[in-house]
N, C-alpha and C. Protein backbone atom coordinates (compact mmCIF):
# COMPACT_ATOMS: atom_id res chain seq x y z
N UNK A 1 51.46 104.90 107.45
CA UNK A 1 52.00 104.84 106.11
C UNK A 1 52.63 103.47 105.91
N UNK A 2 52.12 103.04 104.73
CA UNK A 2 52.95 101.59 104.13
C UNK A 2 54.10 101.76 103.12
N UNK A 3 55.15 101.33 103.61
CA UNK A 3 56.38 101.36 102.56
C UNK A 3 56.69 100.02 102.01
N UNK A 4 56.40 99.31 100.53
CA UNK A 4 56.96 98.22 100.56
C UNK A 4 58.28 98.09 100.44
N UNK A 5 58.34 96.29 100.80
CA UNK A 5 59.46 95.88 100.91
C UNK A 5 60.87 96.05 99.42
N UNK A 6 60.26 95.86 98.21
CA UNK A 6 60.04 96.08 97.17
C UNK A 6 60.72 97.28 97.25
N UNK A 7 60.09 98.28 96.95
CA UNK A 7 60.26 99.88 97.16
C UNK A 7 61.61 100.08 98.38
N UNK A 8 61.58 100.00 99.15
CA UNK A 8 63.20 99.49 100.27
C UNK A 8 64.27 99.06 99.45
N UNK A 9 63.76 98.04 98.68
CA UNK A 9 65.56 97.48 97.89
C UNK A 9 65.53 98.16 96.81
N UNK A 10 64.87 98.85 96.07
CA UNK A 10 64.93 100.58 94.96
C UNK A 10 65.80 100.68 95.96
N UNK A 11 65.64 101.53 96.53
CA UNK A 11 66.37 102.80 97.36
C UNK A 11 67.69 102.21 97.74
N UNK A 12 67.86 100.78 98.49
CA UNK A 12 69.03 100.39 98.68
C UNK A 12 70.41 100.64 96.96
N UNK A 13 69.64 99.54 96.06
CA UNK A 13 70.01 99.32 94.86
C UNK A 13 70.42 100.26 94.45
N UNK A 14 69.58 101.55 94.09
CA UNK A 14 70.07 102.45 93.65
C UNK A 14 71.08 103.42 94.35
N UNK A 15 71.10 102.96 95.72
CA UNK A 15 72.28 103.98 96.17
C UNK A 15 71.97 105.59 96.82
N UNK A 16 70.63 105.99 97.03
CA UNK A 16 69.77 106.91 97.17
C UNK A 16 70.60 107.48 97.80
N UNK A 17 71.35 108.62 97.79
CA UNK A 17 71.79 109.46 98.90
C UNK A 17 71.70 111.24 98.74
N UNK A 18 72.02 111.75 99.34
CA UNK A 18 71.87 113.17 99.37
C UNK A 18 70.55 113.77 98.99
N UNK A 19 70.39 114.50 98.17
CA UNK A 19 69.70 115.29 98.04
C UNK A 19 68.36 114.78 97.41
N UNK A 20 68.63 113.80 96.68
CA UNK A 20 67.57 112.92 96.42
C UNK A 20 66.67 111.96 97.13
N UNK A 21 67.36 111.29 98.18
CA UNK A 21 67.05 110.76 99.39
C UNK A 21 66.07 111.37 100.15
N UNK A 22 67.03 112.98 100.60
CA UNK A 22 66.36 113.59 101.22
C UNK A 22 64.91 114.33 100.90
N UNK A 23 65.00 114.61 99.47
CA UNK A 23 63.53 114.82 98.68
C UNK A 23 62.32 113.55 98.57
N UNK A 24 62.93 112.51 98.46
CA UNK A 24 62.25 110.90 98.52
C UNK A 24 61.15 111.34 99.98
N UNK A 25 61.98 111.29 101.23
CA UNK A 25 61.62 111.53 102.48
C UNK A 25 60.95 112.78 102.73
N UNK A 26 61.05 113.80 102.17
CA UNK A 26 60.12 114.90 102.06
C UNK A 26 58.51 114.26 101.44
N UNK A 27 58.61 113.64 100.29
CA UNK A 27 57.59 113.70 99.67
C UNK A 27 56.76 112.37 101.23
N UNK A 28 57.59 111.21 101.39
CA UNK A 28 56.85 110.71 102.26
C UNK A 28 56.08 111.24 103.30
N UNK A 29 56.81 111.97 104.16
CA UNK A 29 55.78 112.66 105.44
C UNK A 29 54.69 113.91 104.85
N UNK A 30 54.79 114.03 103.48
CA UNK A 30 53.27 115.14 102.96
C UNK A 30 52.69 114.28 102.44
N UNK A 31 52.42 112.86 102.00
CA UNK A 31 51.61 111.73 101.60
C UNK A 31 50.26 112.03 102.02
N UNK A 32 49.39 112.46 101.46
CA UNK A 32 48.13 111.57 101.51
C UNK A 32 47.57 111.11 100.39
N UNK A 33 47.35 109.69 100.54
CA UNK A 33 47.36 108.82 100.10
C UNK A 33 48.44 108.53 99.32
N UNK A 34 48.41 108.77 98.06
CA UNK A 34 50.10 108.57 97.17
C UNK A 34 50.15 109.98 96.25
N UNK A 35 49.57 111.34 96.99
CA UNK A 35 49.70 112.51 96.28
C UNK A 35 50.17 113.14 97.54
N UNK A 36 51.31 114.27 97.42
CA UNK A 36 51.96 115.30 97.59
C UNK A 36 51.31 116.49 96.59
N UNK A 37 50.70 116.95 97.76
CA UNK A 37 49.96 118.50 96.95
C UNK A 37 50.48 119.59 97.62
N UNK A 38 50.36 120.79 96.31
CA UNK A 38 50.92 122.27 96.73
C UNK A 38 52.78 122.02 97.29
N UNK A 39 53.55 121.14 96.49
CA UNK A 39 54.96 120.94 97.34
C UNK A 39 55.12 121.16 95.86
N UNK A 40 56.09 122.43 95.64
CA UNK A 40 56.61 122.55 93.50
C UNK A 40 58.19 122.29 94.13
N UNK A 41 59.14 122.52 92.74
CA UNK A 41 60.59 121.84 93.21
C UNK A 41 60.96 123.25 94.23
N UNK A 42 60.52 124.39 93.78
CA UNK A 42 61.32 125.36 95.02
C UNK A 42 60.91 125.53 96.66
N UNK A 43 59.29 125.04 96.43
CA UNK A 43 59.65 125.02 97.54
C UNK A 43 60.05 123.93 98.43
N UNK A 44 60.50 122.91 97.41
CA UNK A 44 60.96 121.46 98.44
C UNK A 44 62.63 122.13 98.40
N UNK A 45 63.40 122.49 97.39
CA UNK A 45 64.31 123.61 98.02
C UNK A 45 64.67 124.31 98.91
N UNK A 46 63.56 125.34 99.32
CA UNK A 46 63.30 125.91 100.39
C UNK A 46 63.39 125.27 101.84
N UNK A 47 62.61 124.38 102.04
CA UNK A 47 62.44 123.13 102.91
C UNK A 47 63.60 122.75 103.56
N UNK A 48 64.30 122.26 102.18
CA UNK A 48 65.79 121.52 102.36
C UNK A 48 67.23 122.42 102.60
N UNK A 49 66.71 123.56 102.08
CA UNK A 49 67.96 124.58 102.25
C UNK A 49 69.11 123.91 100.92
N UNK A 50 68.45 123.59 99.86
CA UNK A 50 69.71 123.58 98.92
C UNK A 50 68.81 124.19 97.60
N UNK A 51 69.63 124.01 96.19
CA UNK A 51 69.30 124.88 95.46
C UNK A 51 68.12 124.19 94.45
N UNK A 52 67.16 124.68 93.88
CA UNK A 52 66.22 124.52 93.30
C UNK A 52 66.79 123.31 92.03
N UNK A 53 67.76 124.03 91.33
CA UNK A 53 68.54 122.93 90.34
C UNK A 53 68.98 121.25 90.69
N UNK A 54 69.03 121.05 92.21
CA UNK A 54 69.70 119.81 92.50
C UNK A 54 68.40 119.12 92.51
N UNK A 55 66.96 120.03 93.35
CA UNK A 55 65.65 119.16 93.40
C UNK A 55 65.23 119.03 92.25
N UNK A 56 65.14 119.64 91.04
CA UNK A 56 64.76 118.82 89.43
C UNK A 56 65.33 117.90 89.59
N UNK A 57 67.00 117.66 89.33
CA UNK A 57 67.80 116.28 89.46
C UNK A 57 66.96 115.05 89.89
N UNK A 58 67.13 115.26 91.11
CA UNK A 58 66.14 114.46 92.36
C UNK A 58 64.94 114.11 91.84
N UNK A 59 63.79 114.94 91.78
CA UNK A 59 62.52 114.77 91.07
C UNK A 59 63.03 113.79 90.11
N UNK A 60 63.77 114.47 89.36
CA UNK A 60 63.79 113.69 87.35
C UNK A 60 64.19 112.23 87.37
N UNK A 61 65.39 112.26 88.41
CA UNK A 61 66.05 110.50 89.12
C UNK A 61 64.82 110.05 89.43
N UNK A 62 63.73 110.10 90.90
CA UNK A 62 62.89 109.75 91.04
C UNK A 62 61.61 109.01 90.19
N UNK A 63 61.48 110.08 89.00
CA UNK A 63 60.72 109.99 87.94
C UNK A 63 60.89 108.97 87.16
N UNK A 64 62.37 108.97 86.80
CA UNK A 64 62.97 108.14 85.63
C UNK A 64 62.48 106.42 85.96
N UNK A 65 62.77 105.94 87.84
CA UNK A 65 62.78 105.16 88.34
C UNK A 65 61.32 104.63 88.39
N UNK A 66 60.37 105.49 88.13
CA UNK A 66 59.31 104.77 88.06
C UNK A 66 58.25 105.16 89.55
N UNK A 67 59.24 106.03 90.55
CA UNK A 67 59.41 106.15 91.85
C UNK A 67 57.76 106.92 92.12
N UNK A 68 58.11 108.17 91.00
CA UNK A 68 56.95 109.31 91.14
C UNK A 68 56.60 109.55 89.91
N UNK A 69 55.78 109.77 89.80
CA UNK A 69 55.06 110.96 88.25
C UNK A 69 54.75 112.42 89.22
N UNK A 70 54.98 113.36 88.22
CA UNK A 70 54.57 114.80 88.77
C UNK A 70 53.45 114.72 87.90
N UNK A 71 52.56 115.55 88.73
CA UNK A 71 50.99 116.05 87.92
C UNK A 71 50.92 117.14 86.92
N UNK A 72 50.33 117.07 85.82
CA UNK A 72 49.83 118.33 85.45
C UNK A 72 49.84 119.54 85.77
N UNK A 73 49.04 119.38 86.95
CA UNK A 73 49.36 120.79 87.90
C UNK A 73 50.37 120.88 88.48
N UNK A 74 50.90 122.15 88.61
CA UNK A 74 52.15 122.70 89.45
C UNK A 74 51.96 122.41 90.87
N UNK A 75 53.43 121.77 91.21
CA UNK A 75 52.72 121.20 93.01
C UNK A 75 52.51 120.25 93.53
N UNK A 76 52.09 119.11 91.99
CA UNK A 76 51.29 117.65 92.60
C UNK A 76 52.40 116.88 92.36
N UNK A 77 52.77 116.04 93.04
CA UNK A 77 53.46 115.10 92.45
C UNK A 77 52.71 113.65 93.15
N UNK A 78 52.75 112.54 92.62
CA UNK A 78 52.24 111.39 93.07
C UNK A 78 53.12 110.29 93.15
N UNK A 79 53.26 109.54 94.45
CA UNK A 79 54.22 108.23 94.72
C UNK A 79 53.61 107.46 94.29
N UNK A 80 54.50 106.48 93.13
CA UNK A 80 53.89 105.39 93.66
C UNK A 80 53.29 104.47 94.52
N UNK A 81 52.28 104.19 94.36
CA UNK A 81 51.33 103.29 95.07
C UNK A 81 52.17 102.30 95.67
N UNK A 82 52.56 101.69 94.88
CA UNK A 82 53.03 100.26 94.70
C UNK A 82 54.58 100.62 95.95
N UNK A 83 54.89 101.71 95.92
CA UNK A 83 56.09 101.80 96.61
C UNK A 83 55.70 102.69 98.25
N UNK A 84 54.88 103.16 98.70
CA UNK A 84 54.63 103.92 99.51
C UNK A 84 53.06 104.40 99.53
N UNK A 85 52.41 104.49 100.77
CA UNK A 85 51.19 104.91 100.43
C UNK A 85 50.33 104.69 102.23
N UNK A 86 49.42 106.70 102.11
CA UNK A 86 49.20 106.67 103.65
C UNK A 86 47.48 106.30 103.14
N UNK A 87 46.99 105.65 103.87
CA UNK A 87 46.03 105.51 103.86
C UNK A 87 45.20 103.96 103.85
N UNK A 88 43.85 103.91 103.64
CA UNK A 88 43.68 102.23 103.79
C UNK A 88 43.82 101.78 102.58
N UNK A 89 43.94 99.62 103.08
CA UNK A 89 44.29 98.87 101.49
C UNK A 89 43.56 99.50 100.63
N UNK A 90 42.20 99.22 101.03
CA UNK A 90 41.47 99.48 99.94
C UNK A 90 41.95 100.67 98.85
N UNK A 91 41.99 101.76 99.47
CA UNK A 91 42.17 103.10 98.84
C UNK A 91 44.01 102.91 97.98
N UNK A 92 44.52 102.38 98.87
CA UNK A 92 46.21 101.87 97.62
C UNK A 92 45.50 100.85 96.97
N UNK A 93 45.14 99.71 96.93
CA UNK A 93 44.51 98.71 95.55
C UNK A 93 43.83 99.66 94.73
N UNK A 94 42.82 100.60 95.18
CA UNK A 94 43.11 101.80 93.72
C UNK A 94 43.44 102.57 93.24
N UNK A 95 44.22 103.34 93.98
CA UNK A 95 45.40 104.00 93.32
C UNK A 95 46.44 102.96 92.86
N UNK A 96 46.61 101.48 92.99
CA UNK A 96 47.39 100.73 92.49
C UNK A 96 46.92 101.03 90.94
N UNK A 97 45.57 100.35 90.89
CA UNK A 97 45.41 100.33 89.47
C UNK A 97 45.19 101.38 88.81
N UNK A 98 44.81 102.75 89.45
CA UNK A 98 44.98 103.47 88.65
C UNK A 98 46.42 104.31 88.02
N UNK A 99 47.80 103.66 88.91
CA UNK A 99 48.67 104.27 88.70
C UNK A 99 48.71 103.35 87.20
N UNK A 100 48.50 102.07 87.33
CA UNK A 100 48.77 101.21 86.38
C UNK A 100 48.16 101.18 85.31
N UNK A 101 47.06 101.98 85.05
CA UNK A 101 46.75 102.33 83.90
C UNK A 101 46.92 103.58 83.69
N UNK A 102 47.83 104.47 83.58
CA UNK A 102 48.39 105.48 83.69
C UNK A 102 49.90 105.74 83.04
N UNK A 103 50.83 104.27 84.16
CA UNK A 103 52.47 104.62 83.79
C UNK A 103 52.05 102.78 83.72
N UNK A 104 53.81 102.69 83.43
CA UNK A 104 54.29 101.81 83.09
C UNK A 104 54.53 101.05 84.81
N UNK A 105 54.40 99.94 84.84
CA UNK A 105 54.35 99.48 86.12
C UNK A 105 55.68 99.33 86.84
N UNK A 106 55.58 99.78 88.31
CA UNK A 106 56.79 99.52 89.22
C UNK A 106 57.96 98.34 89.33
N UNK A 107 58.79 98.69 88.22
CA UNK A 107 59.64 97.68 88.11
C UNK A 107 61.64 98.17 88.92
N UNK A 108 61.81 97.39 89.08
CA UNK A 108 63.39 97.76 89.70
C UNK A 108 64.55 97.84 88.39
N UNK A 109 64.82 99.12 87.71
CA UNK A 109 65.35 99.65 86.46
C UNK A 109 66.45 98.22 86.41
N UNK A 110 66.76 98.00 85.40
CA UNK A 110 67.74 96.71 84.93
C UNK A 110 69.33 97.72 85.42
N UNK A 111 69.72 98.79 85.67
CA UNK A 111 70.68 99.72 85.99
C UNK A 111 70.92 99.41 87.44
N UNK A 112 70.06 99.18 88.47
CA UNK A 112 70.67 98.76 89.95
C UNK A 112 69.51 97.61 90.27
N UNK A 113 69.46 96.57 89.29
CA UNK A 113 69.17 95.47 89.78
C UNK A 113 70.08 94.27 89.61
């Protein structure tokens, strides 16, 4: 798995701790490629042993940041490319661009930069 450097000072900047952190790091070790499948907020709850309400939080922080998009389907959520990603270059250069024609591109929020 590749984590950029980039994606490291997010997490510093923003101050990542608790429960959100710990959901960040969940979604990393179920990576393949930059999708987390079949993981919904309860059962990353479950997982973590805290309450379903704090992992929306988490998710929604995540989200806001540019960090993840959740899928359509119940379950999927997708990392950014640009910030994390298991698999070869090739296969992140397209999920790069396809995150990028999709969302708005991986920027460090003007709030902890």
């Amino acid at each position: 798995m590749v984590i950029s450097v980039d994606g490291i000072r997010v997490i510093v900047r923003m101050r990542l701790q608790g429960v959100t952190m710990r959901v960040l790091m969940l979604l990393f070790a179920n990576l393949d490629g930059c999708v987390v499948h079949s993981l919904s907020s309860a059962a990353i709850a479950d997982r973590l042993g805290v309450v379903n309400s704090a992992v929306s939080r988490a998710l929604t922080q995540l989200e806001n940041v540019g960090l993840i998009r959740r899928g359509e389907v119940r379950g999927v959520i997708q990392v950014n490319p640009n910030f994390a990603f298991h698999g070869s270059a090739i296969k992140q250069r397209n999920a790069v661009k396809d995150w990028g024609a999709q969302n708005r591109p991986f920027v460090v929020p003007s709030e902890v930069a």
